[in-house]
Protein backbone atom coordinates (compact mmCIF):
# COMPACT_ATOMS: atom_id res chain seq x y z
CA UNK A 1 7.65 -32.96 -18.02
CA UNK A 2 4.44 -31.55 -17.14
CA UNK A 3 3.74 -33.86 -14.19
CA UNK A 4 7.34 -33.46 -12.92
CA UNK A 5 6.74 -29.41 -12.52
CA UNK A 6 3.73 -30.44 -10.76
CA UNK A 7 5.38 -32.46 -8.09
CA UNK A 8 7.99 -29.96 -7.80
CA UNK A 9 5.69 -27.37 -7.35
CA UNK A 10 4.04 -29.47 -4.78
CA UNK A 11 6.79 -30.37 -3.08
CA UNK A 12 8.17 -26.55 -3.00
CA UNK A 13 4.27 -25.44 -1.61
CA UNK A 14 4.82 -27.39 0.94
CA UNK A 15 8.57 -26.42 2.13
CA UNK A 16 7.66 -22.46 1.75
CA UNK A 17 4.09 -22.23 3.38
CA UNK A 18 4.07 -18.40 4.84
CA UNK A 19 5.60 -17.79 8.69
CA UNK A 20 3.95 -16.26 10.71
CA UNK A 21 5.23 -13.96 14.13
CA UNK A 22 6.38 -15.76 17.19
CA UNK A 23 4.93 -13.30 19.79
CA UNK A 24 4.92 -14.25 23.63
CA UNK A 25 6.06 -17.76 22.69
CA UNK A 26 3.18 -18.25 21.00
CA UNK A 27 3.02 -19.26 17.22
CA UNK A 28 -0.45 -17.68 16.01
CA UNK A 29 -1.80 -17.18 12.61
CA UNK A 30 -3.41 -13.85 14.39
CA UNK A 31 -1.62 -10.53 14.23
CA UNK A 32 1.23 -10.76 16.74
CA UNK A 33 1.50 -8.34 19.96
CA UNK A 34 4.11 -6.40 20.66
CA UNK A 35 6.94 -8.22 22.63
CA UNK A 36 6.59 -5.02 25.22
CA UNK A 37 3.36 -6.24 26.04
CA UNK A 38 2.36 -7.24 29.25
CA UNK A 39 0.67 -10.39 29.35
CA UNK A 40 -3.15 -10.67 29.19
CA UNK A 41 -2.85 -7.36 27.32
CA UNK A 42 -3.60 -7.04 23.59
CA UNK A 43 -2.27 -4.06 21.67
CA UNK A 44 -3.31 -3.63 18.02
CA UNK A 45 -0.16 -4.72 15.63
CA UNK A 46 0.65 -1.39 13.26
CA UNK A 47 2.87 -2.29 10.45
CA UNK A 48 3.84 0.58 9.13
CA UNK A 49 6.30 -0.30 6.23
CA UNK A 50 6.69 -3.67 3.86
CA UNK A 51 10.41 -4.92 2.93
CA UNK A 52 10.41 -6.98 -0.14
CA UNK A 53 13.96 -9.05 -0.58
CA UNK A 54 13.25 -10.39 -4.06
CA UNK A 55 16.65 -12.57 -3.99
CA UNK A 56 15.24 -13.97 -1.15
CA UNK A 57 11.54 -13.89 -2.60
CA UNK A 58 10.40 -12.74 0.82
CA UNK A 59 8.11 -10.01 1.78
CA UNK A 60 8.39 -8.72 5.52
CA UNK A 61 5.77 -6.31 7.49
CA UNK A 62 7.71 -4.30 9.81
CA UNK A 63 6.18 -2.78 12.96
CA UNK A 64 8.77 -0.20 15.12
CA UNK A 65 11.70 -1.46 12.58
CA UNK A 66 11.10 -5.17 13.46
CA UNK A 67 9.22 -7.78 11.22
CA UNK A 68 6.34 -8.98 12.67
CA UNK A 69 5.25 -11.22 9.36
CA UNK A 70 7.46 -13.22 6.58
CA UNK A 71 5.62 -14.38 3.48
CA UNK A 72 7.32 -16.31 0.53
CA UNK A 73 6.86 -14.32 -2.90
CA UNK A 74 6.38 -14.82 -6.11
CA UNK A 75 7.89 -12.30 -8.85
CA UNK A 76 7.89 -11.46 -12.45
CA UNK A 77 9.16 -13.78 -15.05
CA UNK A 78 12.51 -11.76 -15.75
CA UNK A 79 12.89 -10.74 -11.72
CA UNK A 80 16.45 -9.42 -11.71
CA UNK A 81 16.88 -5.71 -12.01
CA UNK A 82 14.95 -2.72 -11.80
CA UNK A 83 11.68 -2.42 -13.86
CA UNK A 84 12.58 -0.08 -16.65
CA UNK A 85 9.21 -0.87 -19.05
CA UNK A 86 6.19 -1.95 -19.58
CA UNK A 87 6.41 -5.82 -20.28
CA UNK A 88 9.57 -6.15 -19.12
CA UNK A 89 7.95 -8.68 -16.27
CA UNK A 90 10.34 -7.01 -13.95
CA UNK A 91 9.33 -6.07 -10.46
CA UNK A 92 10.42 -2.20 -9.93
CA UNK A 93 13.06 -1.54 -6.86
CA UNK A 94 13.40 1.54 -4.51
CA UNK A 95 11.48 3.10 -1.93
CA UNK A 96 7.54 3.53 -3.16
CA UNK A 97 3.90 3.45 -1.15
CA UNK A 98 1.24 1.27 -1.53
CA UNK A 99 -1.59 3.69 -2.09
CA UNK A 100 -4.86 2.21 -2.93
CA UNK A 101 -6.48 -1.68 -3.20
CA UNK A 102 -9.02 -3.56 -5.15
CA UNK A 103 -11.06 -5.77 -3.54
CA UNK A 104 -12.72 -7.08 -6.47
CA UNK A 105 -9.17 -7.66 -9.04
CA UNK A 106 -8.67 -10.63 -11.58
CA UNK A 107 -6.35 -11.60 -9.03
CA UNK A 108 -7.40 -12.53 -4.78
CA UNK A 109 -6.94 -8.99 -3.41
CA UNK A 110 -4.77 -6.80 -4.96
CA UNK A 111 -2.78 -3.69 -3.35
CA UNK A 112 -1.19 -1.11 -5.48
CA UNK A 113 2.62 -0.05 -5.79
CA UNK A 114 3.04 3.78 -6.23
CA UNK A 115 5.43 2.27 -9.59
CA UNK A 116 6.41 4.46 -11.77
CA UNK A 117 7.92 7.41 -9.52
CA UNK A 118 9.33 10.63 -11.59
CA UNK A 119 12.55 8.78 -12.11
CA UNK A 120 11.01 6.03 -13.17
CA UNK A 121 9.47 7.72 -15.89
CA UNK A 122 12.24 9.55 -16.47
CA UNK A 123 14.31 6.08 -17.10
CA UNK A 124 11.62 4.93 -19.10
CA UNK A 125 11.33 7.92 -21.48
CA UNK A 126 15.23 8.27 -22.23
CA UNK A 127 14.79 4.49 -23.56
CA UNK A 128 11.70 6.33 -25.24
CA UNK A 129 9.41 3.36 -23.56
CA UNK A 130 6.42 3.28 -21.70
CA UNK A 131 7.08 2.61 -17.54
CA UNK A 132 4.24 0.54 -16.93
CA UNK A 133 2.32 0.56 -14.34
CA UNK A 134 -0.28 -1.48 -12.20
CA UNK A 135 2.44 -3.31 -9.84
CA UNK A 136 0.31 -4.58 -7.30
CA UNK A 137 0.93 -6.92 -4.88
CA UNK A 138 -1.98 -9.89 -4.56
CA UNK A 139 -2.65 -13.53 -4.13
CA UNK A 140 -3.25 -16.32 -7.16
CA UNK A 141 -5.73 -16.09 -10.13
CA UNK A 142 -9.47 -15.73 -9.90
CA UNK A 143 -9.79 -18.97 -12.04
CA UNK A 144 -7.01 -21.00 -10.57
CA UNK A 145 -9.43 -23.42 -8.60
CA UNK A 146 -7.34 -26.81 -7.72
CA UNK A 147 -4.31 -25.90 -9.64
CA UNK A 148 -3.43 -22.97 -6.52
CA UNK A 149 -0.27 -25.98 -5.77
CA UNK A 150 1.06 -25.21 -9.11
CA UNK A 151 1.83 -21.62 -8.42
CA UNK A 152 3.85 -21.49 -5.43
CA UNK A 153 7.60 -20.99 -5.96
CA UNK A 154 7.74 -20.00 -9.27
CA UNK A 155 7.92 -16.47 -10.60
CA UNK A 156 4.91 -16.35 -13.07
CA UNK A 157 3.64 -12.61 -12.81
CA UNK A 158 4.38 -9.54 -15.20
CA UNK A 159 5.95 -7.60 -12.31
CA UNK A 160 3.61 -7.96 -9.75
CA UNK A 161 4.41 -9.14 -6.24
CA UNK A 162 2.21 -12.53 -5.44
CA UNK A 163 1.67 -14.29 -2.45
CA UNK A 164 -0.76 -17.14 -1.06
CA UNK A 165 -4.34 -15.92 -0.88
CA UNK A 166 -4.17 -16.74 2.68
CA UNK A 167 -1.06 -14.93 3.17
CA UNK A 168 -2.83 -11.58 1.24
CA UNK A 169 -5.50 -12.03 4.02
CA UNK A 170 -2.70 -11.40 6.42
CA UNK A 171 -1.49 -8.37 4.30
CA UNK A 172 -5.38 -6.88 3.60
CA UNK A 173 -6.32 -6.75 7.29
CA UNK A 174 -2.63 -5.29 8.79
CA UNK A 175 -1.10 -3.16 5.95
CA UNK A 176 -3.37 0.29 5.42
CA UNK A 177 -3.18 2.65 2.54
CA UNK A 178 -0.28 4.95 2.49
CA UNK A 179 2.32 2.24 4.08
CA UNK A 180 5.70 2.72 2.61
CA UNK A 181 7.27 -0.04 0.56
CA UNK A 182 10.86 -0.50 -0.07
CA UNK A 183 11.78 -3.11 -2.70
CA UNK A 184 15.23 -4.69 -2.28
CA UNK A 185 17.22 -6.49 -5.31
């Protein structure tokens, strides 16, 4: 059973490695220009929101209302419906910012959610429960070493938002503090 998840798992790494932009005709792991510019020119890519389709377990950075980046996601263990508790391994939906990182996280990289909002809490504490908090978006376990294979394409957080190291790289360097996020069922 064991070694059949494996090859699964394999097999699904290897049919959902992260896209990457198309800019200029050119397929480049680099951040993508602008298609309006000229070329020869370089212009700085600013994303300046994240859409996260968790149906679709994607994650887009938009740039002027366009994606410029598409990475497959991993979500919590239960990842239909709004978050409404703490261990609820639901990912939260609505409109939120990511407001601060940690470089140094038991995960690679990890980005914060602005989860819970007032209604959130306000949700949370007619249930008379605890929101939760620490949604982050990151990459794979400190300690995964060789077993990195085994994670993609299954939903295995608490609520978080995980991608490929490589792919929270991408998102480090191009999304800054203060981006808005909006999280789609």
């Amino acid at each position: 059973m064991l070694f059949r998840r494996l090859a699964l798992a394999a097999l699904w790494s290897l049919l959902c490695l992260p896209t990457v932009s198309v800019a200029a005709g050119n397929l480049a792991m680099a951040p993508a220009a602008y298609p309006e510019t000229m070329p020869g020119q370089q212009q700085a890519l600013r994303v300046d929101r994240v859409v996260v389709h968790k149906a679709k377990r994607r994650l887009d950075l938009m740039a002027d209302g366009q994606p410029v980046h598409s990475y497959r996601i991993s979500l919590g263990d239960n990842p239909e419906g709004h978050k409404l508790f703490e261990g609820d391994e639901r990912t939260p939906e609505g409109e939120y910012t990511l407001d601060w990182r940690n470089p140094g996280s038991q995960y690679y990289k990890s980005i914060h959610i602005s989860y819970p909002n007032d209604r959130d809490r306000e949700l949370a504490s007619a249930w008379g429960l605890d929101p939760g908090g620490q949604i982050m978006i990151h990459g794979l376990p400190n300690d995964v070493g060789d077993m990195a294979f085994a994670y993609a394409g299954l939903d295995w957080t608490d609520g978080c938002i995980a991608v490929s190291n490589e792919a929270m790289d991408q998102i480090w360097k191009l999304v800054p503090d203060g981006t808005p996020i909006r999280i789609l069922p």
